[in-house]
Protein backbone atom coordinates (compact mmCIF):
# COMPACT_ATOMS: atom_id res chain seq x y z
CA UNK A 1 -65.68 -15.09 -8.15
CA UNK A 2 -66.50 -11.52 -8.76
CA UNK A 3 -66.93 -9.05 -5.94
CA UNK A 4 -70.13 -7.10 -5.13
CA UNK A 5 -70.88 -4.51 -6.19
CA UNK A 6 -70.68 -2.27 -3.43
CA UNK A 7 -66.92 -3.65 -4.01
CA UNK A 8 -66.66 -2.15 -6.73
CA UNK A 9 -67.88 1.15 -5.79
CA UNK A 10 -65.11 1.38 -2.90
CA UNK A 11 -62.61 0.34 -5.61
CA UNK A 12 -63.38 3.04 -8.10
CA UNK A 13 -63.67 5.45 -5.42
CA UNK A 14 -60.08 4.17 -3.84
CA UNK A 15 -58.51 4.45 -7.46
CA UNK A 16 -59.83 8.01 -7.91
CA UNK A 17 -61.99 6.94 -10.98
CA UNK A 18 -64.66 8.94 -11.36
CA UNK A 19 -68.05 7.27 -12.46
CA UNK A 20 -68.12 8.82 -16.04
CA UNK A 21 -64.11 7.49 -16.76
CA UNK A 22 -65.45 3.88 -15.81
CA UNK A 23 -68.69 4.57 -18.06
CA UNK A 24 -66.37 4.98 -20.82
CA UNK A 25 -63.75 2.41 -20.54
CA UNK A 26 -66.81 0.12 -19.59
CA UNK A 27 -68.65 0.76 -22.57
CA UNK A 28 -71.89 1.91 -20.54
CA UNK A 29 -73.51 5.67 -19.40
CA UNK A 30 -71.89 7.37 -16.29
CA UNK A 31 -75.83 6.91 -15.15
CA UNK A 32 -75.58 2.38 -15.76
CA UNK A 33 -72.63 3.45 -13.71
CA UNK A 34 -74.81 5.42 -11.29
CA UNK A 35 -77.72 3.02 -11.27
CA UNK A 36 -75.52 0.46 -10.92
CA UNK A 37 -73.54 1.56 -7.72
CA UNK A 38 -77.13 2.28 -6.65
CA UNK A 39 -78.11 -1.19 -6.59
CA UNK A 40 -81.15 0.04 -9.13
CA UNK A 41 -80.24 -1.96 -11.85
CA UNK A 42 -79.37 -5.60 -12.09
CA UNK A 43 -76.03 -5.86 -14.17
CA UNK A 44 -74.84 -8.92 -16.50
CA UNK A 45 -72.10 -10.89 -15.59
CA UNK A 46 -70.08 -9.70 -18.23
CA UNK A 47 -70.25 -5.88 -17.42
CA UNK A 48 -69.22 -6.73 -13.77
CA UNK A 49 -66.59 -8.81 -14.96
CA UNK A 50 -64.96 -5.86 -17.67
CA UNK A 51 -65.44 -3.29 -14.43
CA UNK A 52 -63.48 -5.48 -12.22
CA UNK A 53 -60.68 -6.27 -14.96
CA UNK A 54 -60.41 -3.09 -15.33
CA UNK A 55 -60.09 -1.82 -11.74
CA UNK A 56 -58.34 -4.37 -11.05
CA UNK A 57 -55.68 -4.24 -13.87
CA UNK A 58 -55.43 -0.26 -12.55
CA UNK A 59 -54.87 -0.65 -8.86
CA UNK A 60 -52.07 -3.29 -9.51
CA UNK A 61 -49.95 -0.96 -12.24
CA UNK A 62 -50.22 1.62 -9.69
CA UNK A 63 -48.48 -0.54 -6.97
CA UNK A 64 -45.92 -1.66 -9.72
CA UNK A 65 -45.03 1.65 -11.12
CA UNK A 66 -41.65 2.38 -9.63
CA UNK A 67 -41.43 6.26 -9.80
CA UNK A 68 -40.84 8.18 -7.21
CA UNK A 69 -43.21 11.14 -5.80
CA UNK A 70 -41.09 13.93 -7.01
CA UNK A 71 -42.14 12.94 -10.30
CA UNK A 72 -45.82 12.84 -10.18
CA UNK A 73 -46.19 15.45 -6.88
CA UNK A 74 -48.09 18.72 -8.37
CA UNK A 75 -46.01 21.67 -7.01
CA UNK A 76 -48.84 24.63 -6.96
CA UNK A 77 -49.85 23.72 -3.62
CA UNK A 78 -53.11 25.80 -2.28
CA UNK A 79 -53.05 26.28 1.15
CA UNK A 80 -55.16 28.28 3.82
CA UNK A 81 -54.47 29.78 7.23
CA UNK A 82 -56.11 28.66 10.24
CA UNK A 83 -57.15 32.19 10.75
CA UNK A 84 -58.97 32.30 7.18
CA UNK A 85 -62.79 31.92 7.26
CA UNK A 86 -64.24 28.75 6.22
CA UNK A 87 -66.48 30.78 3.60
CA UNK A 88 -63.18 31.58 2.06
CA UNK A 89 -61.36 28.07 2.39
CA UNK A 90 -64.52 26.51 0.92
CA UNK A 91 -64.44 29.18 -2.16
CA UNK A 92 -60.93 27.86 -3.08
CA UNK A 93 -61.89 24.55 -2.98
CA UNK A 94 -64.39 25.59 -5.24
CA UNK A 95 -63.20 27.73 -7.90
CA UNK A 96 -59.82 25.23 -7.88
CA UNK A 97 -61.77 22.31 -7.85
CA UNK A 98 -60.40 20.77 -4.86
CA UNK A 99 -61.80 18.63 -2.28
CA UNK A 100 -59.59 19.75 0.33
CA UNK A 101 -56.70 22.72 1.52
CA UNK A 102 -53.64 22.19 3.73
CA UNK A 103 -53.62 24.09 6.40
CA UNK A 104 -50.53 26.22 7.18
CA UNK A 105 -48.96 28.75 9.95
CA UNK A 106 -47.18 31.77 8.76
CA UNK A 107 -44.09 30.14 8.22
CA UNK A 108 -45.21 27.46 6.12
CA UNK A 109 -45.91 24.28 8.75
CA UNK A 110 -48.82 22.61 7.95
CA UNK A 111 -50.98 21.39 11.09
CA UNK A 112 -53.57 20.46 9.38
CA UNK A 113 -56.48 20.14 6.95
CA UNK A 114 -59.85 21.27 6.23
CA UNK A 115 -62.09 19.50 3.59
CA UNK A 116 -65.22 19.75 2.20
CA UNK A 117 -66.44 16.87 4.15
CA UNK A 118 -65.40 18.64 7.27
CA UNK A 119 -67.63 21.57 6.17
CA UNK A 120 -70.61 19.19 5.12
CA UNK A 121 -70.44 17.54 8.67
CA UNK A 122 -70.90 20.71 10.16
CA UNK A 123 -74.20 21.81 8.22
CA UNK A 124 -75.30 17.84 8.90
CA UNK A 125 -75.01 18.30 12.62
CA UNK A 126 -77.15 21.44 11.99
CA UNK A 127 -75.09 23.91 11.71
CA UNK A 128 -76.30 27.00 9.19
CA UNK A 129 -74.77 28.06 6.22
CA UNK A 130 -75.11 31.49 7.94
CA UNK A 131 -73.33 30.37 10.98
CA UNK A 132 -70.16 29.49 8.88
CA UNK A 133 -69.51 32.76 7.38
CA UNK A 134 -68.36 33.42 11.52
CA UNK A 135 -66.28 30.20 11.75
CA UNK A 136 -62.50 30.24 11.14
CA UNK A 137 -60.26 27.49 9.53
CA UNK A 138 -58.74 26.56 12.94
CA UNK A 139 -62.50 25.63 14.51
CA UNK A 140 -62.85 23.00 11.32
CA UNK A 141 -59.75 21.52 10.60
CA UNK A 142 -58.85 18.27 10.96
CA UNK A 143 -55.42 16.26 11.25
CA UNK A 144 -52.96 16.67 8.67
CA UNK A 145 -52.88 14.91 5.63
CA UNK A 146 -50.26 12.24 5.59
CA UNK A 147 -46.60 13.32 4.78
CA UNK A 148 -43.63 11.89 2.99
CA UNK A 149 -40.06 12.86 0.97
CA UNK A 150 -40.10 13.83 -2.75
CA UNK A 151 -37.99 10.08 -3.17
CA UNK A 152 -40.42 8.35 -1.65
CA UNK A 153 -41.85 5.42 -4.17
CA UNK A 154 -45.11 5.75 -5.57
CA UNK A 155 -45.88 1.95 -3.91
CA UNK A 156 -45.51 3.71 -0.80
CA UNK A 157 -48.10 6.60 -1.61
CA UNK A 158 -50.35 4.68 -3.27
CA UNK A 159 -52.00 2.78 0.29
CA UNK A 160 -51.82 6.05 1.95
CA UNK A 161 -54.35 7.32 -0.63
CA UNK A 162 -56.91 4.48 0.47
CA UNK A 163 -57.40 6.16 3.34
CA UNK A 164 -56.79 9.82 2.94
CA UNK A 165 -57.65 12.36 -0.13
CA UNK A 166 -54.34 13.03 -0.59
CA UNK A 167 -50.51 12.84 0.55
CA UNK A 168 -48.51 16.22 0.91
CA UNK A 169 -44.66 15.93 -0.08
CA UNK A 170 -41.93 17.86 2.38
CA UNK A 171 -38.43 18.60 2.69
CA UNK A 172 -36.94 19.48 5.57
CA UNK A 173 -40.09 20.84 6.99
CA UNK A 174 -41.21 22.78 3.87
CA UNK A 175 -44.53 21.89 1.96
CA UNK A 176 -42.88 21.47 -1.33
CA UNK A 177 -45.92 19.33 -3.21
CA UNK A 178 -49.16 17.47 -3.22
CA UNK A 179 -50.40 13.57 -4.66
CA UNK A 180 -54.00 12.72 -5.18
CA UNK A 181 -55.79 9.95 -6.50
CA UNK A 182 -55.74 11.65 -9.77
CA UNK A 183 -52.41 12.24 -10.14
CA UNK A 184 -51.83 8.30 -9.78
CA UNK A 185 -54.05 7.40 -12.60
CA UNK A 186 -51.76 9.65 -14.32
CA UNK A 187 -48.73 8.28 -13.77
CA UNK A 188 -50.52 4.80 -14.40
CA UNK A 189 -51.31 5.82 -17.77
CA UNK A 190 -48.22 7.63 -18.36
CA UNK A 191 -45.49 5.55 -17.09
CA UNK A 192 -47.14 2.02 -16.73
């Protein structure tokens, strides 16, 4: 039995596939794709069944994969200070493309993490883009972003990522990488 669709969405979204990836390897438009996760359209059996396969088939080499996070960490690590202003932390995230910034004392701890979702909760609870530009890092941030060793497997990473946007890699106290989502679909591709 297939799963619903709405399944399907929190698998994609879990794996770090983006909507216009699955298009492609599905054979459909990132907007089928769109409709689809919608509920707007009412799919064949078939396409359901080649989306799950393929999901599927991707979330199981990633927990079979045995590389280690040292391997697959990305080393440029952007981080803010909880002193920064949110206008600025949110115009990294932008210009880098990221979805979220460590956050970092002088000395390189991190105790913490601010995300665009923390940012878009604030302007939902009716906050004003105007009354950001005052805010500081430190009044947003939330916990910090789970942490592991640069020999840690990717099998352990991997259900970490289910539940956070990404998994920072330490040594001895010092921020030494980052893992996302993205970076396991490479290694998928690349060492699976």
């Amino acid at each position: 039995m297939l799963p619903s669709i709405e399944e399907l969405r929190k698998m994609r979204k879990n794996l770090g596939i983006s909507q216009k990836e699955l298009a492609k390897i599905s054979g459909v438009s990132q907007s089928y794709i769109a409709r689809l996760e919608k509920g707007s359209i009412n799919p064949t059996y078939d396409k359901v069944r080649k989306i799950f396969e393929y999901l599927n088939k991707t979330g199981q080499k990633a927990n079979t994969i045995d590389i280690t996070a040292e391997k697959i960490m990305s080393t440029s690590v952007l981080t803010c200070y909880p002193t920064d202003s949110i206008i600025s932390a949110l115009n990294t995230m932008r210009e880098k493309g990221f979805s979220q910034l460590p956050v970092v004392t002088m000395d390189g701890k991190v105790i913490g993490s601010v995300s665009e979702s923390d940012i878009n909760d604030l302007l939902l609870k009716g906050s004003t883009p105007d009354s950001l530009r005052s805010l500081i890092v430190r009044k947003v941030m939330g916990v910090t972003l789970p942490q592991l060793d640069k020999g840690s497997p990717i099998s352990m990473i991997y259900p970490l990522l289910k539940f956070s946007s990404a998994v920072l890699i330490v040594d001895s106290g010092e921020l030494k990488g980052i893992i996302t989502k993205a970076d396991i679909l490479k290694a998928v591709e690349e060492y699976a």
